[in-house]
N, C-alpha and C. Protein backbone atom coordinates (compact mmCIF):
# COMPACT_ATOMS: atom_id res chain seq x y z
N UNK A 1 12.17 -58.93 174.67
CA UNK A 1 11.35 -59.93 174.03
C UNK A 1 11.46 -61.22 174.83
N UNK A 2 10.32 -61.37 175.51
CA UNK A 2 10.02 -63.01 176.17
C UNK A 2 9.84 -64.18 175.09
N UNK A 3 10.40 -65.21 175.43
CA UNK A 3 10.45 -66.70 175.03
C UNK A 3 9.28 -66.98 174.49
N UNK A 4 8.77 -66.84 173.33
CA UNK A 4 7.14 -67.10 172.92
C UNK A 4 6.01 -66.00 172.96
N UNK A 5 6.70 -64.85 173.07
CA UNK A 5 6.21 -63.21 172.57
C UNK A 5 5.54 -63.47 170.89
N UNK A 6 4.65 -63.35 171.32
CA UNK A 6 3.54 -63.38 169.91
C UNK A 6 3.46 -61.44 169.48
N UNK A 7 3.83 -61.96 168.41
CA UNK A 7 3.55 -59.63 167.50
C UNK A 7 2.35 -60.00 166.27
N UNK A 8 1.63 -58.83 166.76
CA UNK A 8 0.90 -58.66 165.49
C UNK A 8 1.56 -57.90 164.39
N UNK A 9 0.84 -57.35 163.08
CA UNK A 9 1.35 -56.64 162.80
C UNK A 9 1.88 -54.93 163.21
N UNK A 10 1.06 -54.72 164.21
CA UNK A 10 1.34 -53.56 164.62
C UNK A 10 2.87 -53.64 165.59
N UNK A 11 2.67 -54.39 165.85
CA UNK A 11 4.14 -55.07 167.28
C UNK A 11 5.37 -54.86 165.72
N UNK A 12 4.99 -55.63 164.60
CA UNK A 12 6.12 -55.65 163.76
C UNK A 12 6.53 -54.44 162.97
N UNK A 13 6.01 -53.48 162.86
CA UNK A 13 6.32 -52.06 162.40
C UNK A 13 6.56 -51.04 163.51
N UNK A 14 6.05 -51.17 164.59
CA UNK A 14 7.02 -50.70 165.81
C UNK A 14 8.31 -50.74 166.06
N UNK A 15 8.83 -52.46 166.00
CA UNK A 15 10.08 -53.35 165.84
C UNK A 15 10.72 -52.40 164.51
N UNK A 16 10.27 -52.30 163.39
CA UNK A 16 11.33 -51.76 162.35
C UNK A 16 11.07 -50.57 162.12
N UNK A 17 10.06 -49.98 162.83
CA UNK A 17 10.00 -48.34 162.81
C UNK A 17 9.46 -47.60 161.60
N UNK A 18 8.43 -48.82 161.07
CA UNK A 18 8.03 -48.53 159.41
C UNK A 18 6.32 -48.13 160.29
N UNK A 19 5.77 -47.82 159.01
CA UNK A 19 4.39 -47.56 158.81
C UNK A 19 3.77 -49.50 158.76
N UNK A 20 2.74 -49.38 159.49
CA UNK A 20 1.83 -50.59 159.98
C UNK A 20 1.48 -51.02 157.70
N UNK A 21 0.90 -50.29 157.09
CA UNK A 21 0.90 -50.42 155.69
C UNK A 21 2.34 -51.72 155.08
N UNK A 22 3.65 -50.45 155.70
CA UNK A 22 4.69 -51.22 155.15
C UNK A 22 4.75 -52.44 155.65
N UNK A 23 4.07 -52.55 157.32
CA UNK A 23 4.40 -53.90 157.80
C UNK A 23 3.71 -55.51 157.25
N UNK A 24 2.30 -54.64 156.70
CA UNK A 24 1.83 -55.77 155.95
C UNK A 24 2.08 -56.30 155.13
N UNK A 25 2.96 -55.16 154.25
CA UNK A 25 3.63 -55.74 152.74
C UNK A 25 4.21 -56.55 153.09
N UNK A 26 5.21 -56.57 153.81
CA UNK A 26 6.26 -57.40 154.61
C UNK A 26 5.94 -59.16 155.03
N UNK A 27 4.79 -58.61 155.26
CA UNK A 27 4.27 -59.95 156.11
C UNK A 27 3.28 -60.65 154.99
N UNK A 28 3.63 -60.25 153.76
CA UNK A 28 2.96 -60.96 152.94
C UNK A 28 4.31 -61.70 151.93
N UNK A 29 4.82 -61.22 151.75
CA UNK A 29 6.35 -61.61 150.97
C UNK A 29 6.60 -63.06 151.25
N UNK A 30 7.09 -63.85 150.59
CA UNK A 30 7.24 -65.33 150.51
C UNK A 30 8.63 -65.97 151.36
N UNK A 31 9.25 -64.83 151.87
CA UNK A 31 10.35 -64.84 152.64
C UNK A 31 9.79 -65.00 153.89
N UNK A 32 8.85 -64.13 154.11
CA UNK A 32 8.43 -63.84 155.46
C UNK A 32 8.54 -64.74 156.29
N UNK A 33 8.59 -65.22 158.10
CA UNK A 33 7.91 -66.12 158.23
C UNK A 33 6.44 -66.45 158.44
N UNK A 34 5.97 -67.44 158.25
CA UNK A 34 4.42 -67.51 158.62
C UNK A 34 3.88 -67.10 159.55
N UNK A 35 2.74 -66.75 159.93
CA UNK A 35 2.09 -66.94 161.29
C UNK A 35 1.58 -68.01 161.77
N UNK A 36 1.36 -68.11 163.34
CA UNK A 36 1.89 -68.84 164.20
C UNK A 36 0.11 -69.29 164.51
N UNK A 37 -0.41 -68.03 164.19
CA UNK A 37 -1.87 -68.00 164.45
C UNK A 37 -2.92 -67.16 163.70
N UNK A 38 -3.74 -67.07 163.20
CA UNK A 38 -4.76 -66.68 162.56
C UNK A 38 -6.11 -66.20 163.10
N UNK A 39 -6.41 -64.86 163.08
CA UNK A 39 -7.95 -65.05 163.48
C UNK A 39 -8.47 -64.31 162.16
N UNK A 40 -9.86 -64.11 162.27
CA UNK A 40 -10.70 -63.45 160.72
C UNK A 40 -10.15 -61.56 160.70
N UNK A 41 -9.27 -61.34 161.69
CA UNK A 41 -8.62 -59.98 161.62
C UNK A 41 -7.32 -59.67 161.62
N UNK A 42 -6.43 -60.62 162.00
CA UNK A 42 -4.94 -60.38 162.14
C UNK A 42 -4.63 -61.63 162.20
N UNK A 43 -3.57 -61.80 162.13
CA UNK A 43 -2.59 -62.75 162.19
C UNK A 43 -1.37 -62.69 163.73
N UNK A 44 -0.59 -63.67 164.11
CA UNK A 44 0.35 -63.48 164.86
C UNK A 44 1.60 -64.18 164.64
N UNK A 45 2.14 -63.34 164.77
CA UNK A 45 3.93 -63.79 164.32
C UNK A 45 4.42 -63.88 165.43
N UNK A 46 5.46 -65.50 165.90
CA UNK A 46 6.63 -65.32 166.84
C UNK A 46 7.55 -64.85 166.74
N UNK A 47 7.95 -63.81 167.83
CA UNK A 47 8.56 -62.85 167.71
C UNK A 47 9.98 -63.24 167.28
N UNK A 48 10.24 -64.08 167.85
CA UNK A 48 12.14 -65.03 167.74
C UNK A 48 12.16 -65.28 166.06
N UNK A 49 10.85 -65.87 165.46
CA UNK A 49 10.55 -65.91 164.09
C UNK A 49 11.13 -64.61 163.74
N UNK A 50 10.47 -63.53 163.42
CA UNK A 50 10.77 -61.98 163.08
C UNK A 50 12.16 -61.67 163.20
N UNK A 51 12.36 -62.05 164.37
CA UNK A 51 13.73 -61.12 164.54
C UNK A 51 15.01 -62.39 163.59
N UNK A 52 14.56 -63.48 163.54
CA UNK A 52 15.80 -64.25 162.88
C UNK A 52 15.39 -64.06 161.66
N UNK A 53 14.48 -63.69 161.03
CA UNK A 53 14.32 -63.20 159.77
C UNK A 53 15.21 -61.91 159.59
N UNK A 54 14.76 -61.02 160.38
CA UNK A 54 15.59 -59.70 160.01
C UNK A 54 17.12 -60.00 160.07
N UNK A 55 17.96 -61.03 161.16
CA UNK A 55 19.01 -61.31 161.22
C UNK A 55 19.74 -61.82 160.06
N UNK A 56 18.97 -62.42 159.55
CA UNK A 56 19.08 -63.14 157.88
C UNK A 56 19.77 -62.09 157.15
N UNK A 57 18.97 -60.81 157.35
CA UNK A 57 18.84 -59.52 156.16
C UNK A 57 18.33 -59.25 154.97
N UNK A 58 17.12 -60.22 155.50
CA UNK A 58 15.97 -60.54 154.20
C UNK A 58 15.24 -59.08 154.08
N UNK A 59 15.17 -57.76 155.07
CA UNK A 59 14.44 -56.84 155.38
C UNK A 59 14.42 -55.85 153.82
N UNK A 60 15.92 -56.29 153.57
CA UNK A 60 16.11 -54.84 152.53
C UNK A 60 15.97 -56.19 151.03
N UNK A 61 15.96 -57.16 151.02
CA UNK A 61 15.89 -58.64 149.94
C UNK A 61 14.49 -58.30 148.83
C-alpha cells in the first residue's frame, strides 16, 4: 500500500476477504471512515484510513 492509495469498495473486500455486499455494509456503519471522494457511482476510501480502522478492531464492533 502506497502513501495516498485510494480503495474503492471493491479494493476494500479484497483487503478483508469478504463479499463486495459485505463491504458496503461496512462502509456504511458510523464507525467507518468517510470517503475521501465521491462520484454518482462509488465512493473512495484512503487506504491508511481503512487499515487504521481495522487496527482499531472496529471490524468485528
Amino acid at each position: 500500500m502506497a502513501e495516498g492509495d485510494l480503495w474503492t469498495t471493491a479494493d476494500i473486500a479484497r483487503r478483508l476477504a469478504i463479499s463486495t455486499e459485505r463491504a458496503r455494509r461496512l462502509c456504511q456503519r458510523a464507525d467507518f471512515p468517510r470517503p475521501v471522494e465521491s462520484a454518482p457511482f462509488f465512493d473512495l476510501w484512503r487506504a491508511s484510513d481503512v487499515e487504521a480502522w481495522l487496527v482499531e478492531g472496529r471490524l468485528d464492533g
